[in-house]
C-alpha atoms as a PDB file:
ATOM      1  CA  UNK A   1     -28.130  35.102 153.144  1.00  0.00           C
ATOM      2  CA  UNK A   2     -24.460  35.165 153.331  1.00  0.00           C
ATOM      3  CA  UNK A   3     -22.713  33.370 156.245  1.00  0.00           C
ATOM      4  CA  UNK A   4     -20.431  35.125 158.342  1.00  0.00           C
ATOM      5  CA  UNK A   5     -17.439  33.592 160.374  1.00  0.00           C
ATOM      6  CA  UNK A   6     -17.047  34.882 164.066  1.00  0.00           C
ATOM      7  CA  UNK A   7     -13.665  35.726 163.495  1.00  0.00           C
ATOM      8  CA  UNK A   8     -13.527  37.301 166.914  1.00  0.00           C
ATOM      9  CA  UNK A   9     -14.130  34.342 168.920  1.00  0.00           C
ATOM     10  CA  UNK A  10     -12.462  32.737 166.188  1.00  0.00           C
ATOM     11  CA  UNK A  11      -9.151  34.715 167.397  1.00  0.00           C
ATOM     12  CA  UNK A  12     -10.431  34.512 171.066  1.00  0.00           C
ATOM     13  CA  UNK A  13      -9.983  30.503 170.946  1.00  0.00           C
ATOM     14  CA  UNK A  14      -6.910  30.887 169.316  1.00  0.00           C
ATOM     15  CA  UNK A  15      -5.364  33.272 171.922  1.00  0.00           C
ATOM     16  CA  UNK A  16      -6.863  30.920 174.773  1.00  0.00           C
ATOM     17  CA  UNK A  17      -4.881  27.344 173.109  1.00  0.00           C
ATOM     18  CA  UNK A  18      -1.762  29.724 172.530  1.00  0.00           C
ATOM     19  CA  UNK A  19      -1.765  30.322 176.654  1.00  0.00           C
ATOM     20  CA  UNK A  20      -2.201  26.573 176.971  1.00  0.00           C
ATOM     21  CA  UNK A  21       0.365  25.416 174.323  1.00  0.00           C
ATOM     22  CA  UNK A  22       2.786  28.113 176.024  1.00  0.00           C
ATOM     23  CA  UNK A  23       2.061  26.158 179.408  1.00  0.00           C
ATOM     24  CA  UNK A  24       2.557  22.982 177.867  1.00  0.00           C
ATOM     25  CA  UNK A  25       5.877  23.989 176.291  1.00  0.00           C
ATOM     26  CA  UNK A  26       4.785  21.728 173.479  1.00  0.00           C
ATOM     27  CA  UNK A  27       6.614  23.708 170.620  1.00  0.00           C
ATOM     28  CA  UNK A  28       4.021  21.830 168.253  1.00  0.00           C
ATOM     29  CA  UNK A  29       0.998  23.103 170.338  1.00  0.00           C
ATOM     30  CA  UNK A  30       2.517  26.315 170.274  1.00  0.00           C
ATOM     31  CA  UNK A  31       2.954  26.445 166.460  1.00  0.00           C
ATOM     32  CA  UNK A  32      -0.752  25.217 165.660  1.00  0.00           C
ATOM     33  CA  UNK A  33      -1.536  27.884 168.419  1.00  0.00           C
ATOM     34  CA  UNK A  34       0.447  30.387 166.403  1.00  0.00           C
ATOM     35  CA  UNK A  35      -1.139  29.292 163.035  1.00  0.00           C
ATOM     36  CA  UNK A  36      -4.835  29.211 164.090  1.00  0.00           C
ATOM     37  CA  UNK A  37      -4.261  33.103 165.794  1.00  0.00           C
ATOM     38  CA  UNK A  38      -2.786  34.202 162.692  1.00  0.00           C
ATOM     39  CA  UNK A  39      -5.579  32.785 160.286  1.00  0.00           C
ATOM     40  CA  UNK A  40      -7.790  34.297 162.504  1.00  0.00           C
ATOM     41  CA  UNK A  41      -6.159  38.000 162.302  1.00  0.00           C
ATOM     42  CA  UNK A  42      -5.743  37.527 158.375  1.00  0.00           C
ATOM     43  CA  UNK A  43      -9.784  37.002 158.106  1.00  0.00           C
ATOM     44  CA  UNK A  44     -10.051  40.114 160.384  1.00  0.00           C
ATOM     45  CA  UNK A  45      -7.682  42.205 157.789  1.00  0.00           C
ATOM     46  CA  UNK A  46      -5.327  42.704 160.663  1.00  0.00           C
ATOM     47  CA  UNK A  47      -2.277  41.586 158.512  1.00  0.00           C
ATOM     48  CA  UNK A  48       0.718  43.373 160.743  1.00  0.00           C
ATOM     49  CA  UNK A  49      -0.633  41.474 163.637  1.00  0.00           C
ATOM     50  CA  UNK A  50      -1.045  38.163 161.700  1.00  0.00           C
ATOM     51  CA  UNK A  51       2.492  38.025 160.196  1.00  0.00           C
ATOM     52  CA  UNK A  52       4.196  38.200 163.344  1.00  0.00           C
ATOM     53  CA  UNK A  53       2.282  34.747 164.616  1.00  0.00           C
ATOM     54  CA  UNK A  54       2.676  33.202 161.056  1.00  0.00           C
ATOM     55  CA  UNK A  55       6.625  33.632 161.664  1.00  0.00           C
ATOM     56  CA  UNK A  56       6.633  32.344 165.421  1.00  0.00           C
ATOM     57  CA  UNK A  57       4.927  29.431 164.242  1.00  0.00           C
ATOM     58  CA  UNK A  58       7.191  28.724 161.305  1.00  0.00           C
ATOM     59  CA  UNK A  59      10.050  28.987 163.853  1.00  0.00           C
ATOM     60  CA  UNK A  60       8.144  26.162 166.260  1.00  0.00           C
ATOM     61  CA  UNK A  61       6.930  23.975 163.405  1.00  0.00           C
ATOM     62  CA  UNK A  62       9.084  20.905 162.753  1.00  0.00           C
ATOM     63  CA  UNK A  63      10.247  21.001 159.364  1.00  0.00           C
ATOM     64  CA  UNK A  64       8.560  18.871 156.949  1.00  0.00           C
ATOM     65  CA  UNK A  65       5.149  18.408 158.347  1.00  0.00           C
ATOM     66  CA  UNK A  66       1.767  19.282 157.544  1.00  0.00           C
ATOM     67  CA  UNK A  67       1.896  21.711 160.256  1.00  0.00           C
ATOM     68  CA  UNK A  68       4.805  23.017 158.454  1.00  0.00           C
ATOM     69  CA  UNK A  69       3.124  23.607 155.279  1.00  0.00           C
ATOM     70  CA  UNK A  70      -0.097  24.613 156.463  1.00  0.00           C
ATOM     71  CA  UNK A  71       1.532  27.569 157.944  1.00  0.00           C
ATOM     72  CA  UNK A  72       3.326  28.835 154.810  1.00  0.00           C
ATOM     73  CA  UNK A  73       0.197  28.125 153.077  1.00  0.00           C
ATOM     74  CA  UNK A  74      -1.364  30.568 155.453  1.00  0.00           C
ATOM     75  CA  UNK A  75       1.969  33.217 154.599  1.00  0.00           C
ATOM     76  CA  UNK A  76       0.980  33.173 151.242  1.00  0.00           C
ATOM     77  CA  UNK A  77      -2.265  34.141 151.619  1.00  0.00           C
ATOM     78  CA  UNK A  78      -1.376  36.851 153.998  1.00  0.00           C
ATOM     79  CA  UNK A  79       0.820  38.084 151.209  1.00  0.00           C
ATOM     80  CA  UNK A  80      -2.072  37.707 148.436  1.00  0.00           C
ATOM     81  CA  UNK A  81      -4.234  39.783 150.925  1.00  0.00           C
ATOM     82  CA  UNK A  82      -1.494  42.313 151.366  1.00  0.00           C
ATOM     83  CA  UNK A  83      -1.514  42.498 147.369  1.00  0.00           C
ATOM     84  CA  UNK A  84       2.212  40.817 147.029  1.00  0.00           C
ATOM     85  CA  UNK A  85       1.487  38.317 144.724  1.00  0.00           C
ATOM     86  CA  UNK A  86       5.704  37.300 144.455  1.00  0.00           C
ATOM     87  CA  UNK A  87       5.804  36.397 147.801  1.00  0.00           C
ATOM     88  CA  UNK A  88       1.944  35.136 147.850  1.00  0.00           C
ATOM     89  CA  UNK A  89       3.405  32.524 145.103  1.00  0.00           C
ATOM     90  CA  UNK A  90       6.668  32.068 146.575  1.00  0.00           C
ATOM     91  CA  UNK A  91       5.308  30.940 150.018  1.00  0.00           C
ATOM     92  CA  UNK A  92       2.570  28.742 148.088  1.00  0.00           C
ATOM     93  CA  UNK A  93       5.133  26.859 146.034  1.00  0.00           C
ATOM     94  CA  UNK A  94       7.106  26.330 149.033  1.00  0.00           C
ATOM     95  CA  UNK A  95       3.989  24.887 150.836  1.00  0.00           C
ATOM     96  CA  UNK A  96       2.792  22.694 148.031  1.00  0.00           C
ATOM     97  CA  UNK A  97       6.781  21.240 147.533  1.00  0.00           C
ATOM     98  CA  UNK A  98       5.919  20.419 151.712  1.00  0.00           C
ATOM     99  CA  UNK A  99       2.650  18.728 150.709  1.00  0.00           C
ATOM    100  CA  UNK A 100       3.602  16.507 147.975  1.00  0.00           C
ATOM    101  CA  UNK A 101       6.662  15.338 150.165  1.00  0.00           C
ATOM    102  CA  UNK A 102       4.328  13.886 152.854  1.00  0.00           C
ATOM    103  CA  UNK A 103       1.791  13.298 150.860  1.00  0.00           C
ATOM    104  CA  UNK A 104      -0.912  15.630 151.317  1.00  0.00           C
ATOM    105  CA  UNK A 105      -3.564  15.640 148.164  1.00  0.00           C
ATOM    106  CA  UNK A 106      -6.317  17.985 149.856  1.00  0.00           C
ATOM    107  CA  UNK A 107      -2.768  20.451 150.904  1.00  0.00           C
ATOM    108  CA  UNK A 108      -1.221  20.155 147.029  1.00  0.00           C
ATOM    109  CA  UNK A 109      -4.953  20.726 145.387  1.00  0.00           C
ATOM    110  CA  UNK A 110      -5.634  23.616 147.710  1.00  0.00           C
ATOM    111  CA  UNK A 111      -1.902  25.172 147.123  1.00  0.00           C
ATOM    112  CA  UNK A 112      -2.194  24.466 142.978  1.00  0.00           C
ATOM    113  CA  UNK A 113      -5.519  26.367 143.160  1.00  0.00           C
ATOM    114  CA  UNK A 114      -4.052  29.387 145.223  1.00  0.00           C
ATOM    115  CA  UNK A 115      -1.411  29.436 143.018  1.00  0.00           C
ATOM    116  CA  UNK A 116      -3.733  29.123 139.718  1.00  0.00           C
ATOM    117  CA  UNK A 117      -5.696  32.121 140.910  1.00  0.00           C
ATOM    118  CA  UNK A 118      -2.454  34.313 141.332  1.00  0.00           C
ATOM    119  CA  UNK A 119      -1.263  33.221 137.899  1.00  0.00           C
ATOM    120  CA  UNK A 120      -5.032  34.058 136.550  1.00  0.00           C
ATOM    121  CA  UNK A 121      -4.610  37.895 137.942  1.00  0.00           C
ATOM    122  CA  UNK A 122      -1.345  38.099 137.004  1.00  0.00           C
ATOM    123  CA  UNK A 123      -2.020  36.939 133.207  1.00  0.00           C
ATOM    124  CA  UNK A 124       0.034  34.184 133.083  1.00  0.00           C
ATOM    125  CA  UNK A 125      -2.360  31.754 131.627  1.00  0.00           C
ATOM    126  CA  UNK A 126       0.241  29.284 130.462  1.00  0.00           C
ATOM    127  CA  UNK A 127       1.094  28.533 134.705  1.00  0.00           C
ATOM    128  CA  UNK A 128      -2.607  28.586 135.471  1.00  0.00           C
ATOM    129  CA  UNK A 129      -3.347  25.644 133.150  1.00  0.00           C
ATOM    130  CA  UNK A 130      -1.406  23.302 134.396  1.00  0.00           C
ATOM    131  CA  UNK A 131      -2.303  23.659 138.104  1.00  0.00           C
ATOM    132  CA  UNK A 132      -6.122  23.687 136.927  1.00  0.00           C
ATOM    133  CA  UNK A 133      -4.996  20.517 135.155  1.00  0.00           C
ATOM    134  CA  UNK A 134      -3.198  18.621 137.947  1.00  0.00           C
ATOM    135  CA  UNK A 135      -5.560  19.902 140.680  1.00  0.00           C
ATOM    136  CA  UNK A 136      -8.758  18.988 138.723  1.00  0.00           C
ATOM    137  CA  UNK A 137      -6.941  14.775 138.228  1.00  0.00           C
ATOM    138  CA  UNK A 138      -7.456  14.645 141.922  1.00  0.00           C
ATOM    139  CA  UNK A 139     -11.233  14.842 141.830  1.00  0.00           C
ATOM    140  CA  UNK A 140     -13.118  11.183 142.464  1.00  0.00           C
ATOM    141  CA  UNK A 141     -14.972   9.923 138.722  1.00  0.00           C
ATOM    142  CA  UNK A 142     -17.970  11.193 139.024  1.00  0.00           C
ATOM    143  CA  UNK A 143     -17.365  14.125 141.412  1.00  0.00           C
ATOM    144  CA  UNK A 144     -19.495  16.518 139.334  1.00  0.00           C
ATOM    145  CA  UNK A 145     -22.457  14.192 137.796  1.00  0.00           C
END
């Protein structure tokens, strides 16, 4: 058995705390808002509907924050999906520079292995070790025993 996510209630959620973050006028409730509808329209494959709330909540998102980086985390994965791996990375390395400012281990291990899997398809095995490397120093001793 393979489980599924309900993307569509999933996106339904996500479309119900974007009304309430709009009525709010909370411009961080409106960014999350933003970022959780778009995440939801990337696992659906409907990318041109996803970028536009990826960008809108970029715009809300104050700079610097985990909010911040988790949506241009989410970009680049939109633009792996879409099969643009330049701006896939470009959008990852600008995330992971976001999560290592705040500090944010799970964020920079999750970025570094985005990014290794980009430079893996893309044959550049001399960038993929190095992510591998720093991402696997951030598992606890024992992790795998």
């Amino acid at each position: 058995r393979i489980a599924v996510g309900d993307y569509d209630a999933a996106l339904s959620f996500a479309q119900l705390a974007r009304r309430l973050a709009e009525i709010s006028a909370d411009n961080s409730l409106q960014a999350a808002a933003s970022l959780a509808q778009g995440r939801a329209l990337v696992r659906q494959a409907k990318y041109a509907a996803a970028a536009p709330q990826l960008v809108r909540g970029q715009e809300l998102a104050p700079s610097g924050g985990k909010l911040a980086a988790d949506i241009r985390r989410a970009q680049g994965l939109l633009a792996l999906n879409q099969g643009d791996l330049a701006a896939a990375g470009s959008h990852l390395r600008q995330a992971l520079n976001l999560y290592r400012a705040l500090p944010d281990r799970r964020g920079e291990s999750t970025c570094l292995n985005n990014l290794g899997h980009i430079a893996y398809n893309t044959k550049r095995f001399t960038e993929t070790h190095r992510p591998e490397t720093k991402s696997t120093s951030y598992m606890p001793t024992g992790a795998f025993s």
